[in-house]
C-alpha atoms as a PDB file:
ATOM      1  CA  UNK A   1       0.000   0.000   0.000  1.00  0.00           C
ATOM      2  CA  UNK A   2       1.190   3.782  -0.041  1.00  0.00           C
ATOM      3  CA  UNK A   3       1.170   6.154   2.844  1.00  0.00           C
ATOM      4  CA  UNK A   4      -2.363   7.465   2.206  1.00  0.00           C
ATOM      5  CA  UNK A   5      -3.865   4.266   2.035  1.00  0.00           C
ATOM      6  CA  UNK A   6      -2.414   3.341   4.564  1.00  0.00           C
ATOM      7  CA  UNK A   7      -3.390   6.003   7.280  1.00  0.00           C
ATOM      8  CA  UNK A   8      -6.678   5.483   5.828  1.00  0.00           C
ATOM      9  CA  UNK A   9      -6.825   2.028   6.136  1.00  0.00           C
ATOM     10  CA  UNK A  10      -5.787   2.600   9.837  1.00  0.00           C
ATOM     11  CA  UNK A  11      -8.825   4.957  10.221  1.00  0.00           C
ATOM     12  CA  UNK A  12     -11.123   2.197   9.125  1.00  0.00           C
ATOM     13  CA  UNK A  13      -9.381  -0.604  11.641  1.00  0.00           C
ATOM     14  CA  UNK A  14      -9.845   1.398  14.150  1.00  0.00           C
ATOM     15  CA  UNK A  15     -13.124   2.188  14.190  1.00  0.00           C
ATOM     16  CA  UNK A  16     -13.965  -1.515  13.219  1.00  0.00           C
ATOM     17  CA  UNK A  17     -12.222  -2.493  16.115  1.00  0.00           C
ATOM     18  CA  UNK A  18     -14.289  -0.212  18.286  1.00  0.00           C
ATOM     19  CA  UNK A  19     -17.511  -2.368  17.094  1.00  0.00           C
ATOM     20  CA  UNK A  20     -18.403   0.802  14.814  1.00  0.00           C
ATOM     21  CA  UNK A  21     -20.249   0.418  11.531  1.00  0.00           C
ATOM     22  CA  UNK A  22     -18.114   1.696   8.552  1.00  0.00           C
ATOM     23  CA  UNK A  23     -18.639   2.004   5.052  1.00  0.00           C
ATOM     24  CA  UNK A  24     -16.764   3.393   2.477  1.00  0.00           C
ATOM     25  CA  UNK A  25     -19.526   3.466  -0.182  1.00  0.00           C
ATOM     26  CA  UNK A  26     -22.248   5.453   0.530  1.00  0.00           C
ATOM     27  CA  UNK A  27     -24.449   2.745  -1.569  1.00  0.00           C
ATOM     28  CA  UNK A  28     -23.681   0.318   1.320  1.00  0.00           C
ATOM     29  CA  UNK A  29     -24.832   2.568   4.211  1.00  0.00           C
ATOM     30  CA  UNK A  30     -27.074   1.529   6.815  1.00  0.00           C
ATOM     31  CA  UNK A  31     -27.941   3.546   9.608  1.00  0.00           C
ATOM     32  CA  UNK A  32     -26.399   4.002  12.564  1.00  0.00           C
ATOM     33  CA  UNK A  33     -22.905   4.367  10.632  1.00  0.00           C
ATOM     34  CA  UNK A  34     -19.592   6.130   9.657  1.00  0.00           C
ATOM     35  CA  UNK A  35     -19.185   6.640   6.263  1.00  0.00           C
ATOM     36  CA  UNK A  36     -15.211   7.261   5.445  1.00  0.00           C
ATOM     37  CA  UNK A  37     -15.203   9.441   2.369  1.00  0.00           C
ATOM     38  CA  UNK A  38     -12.159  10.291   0.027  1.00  0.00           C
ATOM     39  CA  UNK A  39      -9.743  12.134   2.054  1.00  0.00           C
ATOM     40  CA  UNK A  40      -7.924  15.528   0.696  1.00  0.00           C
ATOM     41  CA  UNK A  41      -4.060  15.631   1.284  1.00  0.00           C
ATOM     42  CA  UNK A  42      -1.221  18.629   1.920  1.00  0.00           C
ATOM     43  CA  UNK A  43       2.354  17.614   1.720  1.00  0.00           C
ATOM     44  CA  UNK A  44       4.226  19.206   4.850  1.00  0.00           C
ATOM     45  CA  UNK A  45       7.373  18.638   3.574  1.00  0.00           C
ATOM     46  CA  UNK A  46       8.947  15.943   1.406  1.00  0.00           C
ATOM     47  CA  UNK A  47       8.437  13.157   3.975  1.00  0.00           C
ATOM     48  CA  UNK A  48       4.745  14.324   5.983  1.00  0.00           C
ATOM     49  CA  UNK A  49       1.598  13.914   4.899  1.00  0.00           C
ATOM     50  CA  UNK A  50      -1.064  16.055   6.305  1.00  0.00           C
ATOM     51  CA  UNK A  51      -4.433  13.845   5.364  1.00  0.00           C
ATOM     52  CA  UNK A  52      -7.935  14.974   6.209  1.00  0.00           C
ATOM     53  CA  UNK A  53     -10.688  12.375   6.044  1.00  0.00           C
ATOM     54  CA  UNK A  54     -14.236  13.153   6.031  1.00  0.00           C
ATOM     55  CA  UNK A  55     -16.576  11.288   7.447  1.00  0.00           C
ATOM     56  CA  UNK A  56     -20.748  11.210   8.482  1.00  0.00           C
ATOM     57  CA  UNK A  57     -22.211   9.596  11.240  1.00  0.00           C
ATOM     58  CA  UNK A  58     -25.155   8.949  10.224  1.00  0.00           C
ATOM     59  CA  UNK A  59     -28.536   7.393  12.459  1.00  0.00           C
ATOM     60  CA  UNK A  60     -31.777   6.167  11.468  1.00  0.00           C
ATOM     61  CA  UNK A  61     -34.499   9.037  10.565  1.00  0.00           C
ATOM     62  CA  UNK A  62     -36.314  10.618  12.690  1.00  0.00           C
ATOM     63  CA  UNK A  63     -34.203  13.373  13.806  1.00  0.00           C
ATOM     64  CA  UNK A  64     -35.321  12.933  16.806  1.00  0.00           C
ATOM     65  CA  UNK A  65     -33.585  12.460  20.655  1.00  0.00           C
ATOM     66  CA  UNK A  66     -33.067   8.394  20.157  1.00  0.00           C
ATOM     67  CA  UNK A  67     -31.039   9.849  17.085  1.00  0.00           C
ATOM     68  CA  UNK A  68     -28.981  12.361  18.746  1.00  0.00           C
ATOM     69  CA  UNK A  69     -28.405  10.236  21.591  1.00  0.00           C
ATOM     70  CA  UNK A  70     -26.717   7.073  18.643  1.00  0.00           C
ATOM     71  CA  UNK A  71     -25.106   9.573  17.164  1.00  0.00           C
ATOM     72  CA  UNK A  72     -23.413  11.235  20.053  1.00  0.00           C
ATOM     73  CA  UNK A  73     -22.488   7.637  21.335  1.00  0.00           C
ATOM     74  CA  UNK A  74     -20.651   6.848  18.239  1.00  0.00           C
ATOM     75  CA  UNK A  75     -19.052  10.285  18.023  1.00  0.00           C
ATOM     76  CA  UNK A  76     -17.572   9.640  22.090  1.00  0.00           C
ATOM     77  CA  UNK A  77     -16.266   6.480  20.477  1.00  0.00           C
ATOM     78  CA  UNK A  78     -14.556   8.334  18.240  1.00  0.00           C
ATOM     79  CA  UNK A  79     -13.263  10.952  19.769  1.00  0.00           C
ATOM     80  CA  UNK A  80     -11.705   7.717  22.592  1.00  0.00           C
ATOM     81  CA  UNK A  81      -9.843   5.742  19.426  1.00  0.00           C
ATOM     82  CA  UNK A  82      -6.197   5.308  20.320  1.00  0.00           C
ATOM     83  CA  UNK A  83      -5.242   7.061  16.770  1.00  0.00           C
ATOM     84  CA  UNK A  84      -2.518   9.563  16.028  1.00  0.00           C
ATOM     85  CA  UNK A  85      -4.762  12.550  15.116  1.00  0.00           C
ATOM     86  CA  UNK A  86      -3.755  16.112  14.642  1.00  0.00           C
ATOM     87  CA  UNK A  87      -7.721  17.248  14.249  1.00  0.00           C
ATOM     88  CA  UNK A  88     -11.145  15.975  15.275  1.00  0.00           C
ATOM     89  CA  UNK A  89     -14.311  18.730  14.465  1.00  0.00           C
ATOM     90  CA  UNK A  90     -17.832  17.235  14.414  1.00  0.00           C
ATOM     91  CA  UNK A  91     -20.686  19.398  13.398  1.00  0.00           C
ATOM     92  CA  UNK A  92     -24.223  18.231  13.414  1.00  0.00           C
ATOM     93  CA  UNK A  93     -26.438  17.930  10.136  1.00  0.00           C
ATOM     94  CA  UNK A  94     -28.471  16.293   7.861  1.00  0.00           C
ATOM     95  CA  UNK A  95     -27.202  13.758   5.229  1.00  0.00           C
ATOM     96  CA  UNK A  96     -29.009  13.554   1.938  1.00  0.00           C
ATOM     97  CA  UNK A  97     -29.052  10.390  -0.145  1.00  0.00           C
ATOM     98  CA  UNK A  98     -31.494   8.430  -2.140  1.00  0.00           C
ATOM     99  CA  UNK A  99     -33.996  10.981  -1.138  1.00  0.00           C
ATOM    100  CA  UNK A 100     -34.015  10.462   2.325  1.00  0.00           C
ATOM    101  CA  UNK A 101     -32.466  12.855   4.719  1.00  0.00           C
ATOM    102  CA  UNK A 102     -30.791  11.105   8.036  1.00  0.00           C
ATOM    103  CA  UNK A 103     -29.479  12.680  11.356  1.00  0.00           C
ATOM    104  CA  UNK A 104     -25.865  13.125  11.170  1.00  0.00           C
ATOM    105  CA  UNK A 105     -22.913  14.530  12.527  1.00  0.00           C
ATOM    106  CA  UNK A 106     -19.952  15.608   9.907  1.00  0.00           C
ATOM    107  CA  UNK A 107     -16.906  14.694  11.200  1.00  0.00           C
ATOM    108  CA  UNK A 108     -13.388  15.442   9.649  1.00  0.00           C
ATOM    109  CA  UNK A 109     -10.211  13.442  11.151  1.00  0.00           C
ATOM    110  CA  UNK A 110      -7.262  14.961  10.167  1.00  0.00           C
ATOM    111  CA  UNK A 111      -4.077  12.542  10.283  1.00  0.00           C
ATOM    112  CA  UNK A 112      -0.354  12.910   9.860  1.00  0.00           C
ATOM    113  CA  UNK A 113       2.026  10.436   8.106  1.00  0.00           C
ATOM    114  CA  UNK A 114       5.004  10.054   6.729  1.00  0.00           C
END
């Protein structure tokens, strides 16, 4: 693998191993889950990587407190993973697909590597 896929694959173990449902396709998702989208990447120098990943927690409509109280449990899970993380920001939402809108939280992890 490279260096981004790496840290990215990384990401996705550790949230698997924190009994978290991730997807990587948005076709696949299934409420409650963390969707890992494609991540954007800075070079801080020839050897470090700066890479931000995207991601939505997303929970089962309605919006409602049984949704914000999923959502906020997977967000303190992620915000506990033993990762080397320069950035966490979560902001709450909705997220749009096939027509329906879900509870979420937009979360961006931003990683270093080298």
């Amino acid at each position: 693998m490279t260096v981004i896929a790496d840290a990215i694959a990384g990401l996705v173990t550790a949230l698997e191993d924190a009994d978290l449902p991730v997807v990587s396709d948005p076709r696949n998702l299934r409420p409650p889950a963390i969707l890992v989208d494609a991540p954007s990447v800075r070079a801080l120098s020839l050897s470090v990587l700066e890479i931000t990943v995207p991601c939505v927690i997303v929970a089962p409509p309605p919006g409602n407190a049984d949704a914000m109280n999923s959502l906020v449990s997977m967000m303190d899970t992620v915000f506990a993973l033993p990762i080397e993380c320069t950035n966490m920001v979560a902001n709450p939402g909705v997220y749009s697909i096939a027509g329906q809108e879900l509870p979420s939280y937009s979360l961006v992890i931003t990683l270093q590597a080298s």
